[in-house]
Protein backbone atom coordinates (compact mmCIF):
# COMPACT_ATOMS: atom_id res chain seq x y z
CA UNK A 1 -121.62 -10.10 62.80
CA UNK A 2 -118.59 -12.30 62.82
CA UNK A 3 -116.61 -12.80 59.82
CA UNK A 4 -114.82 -16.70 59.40
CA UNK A 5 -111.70 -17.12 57.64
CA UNK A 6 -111.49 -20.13 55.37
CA UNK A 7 -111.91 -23.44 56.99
CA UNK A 8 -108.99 -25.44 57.48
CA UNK A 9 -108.16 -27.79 54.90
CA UNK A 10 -107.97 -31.54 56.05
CA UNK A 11 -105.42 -33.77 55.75
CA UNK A 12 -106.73 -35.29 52.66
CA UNK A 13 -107.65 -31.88 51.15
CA UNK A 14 -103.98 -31.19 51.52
CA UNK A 15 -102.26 -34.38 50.33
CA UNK A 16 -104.84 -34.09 47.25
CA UNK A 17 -103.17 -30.62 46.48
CA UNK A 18 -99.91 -30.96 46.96
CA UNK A 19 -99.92 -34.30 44.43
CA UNK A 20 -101.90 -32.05 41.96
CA UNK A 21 -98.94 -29.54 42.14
CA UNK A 22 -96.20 -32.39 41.85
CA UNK A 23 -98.13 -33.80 38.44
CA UNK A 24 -98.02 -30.11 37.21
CA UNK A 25 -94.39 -29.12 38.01
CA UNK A 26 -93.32 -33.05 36.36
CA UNK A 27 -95.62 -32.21 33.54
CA UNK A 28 -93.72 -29.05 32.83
CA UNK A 29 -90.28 -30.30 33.18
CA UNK A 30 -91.17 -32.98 30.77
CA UNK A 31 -92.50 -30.00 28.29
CA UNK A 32 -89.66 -28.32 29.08
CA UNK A 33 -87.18 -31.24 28.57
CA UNK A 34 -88.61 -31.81 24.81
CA UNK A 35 -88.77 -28.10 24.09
CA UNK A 36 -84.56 -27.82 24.65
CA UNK A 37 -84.15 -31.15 22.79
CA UNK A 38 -85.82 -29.92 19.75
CA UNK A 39 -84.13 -26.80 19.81
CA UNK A 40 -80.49 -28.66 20.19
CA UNK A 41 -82.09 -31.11 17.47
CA UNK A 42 -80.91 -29.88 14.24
CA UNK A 43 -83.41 -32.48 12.17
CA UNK A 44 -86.19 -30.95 13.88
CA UNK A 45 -85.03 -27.53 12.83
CA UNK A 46 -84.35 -28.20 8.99
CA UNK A 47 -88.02 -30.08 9.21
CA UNK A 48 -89.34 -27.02 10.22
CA UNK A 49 -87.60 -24.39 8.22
CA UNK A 50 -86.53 -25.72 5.21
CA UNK A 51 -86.70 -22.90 3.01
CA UNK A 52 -84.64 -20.99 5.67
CA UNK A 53 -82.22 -24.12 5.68
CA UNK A 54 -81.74 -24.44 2.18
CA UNK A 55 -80.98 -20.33 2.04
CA UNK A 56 -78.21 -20.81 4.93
CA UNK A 57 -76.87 -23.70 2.91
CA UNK A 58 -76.85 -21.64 -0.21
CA UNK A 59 -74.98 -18.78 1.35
CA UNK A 60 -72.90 -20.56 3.47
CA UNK A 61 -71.71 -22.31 0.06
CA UNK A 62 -71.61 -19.24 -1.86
CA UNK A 63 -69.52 -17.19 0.83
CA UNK A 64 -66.91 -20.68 0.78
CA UNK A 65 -66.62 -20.03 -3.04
CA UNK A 66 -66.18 -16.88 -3.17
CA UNK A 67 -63.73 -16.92 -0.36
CA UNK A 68 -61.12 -19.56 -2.13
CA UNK A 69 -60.90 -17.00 -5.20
């Protein structure tokens, strides 16, 4: 009984694989890229917690008023 390894890819087989794995690691750095832009993108924060927005705001103001007693 003799046991065979995996066959060995061809040249196409490879080339087919390796662009696969370039289109996945561009794919990510795109995702990636908009992820930190929303983060650094303070309109896309207040869109998405306004409530929590409006509560900094109010104690941000309140602390300021209180402060110049």
């Amino acid at each position: 009984m003799t046991v065979s390894g995996p066959r060995p890819k061809s040249e196409a087989e490879l080339r087919e694989e390796i662009e696969r794995a370039r289109t996945q690691v561009v794919d990510t750095a795109q995702a990636l890229r908009r992820q930190l832009h929303d983060i650094g993108d303070v309109r896309h924060w207040v869109r998405r917690n306004p409530g929590l927005t409006l509560g900094i705001a109010f104690a941000a103001g309140l602390w300021l008023g209180i402060r110049r007693r």
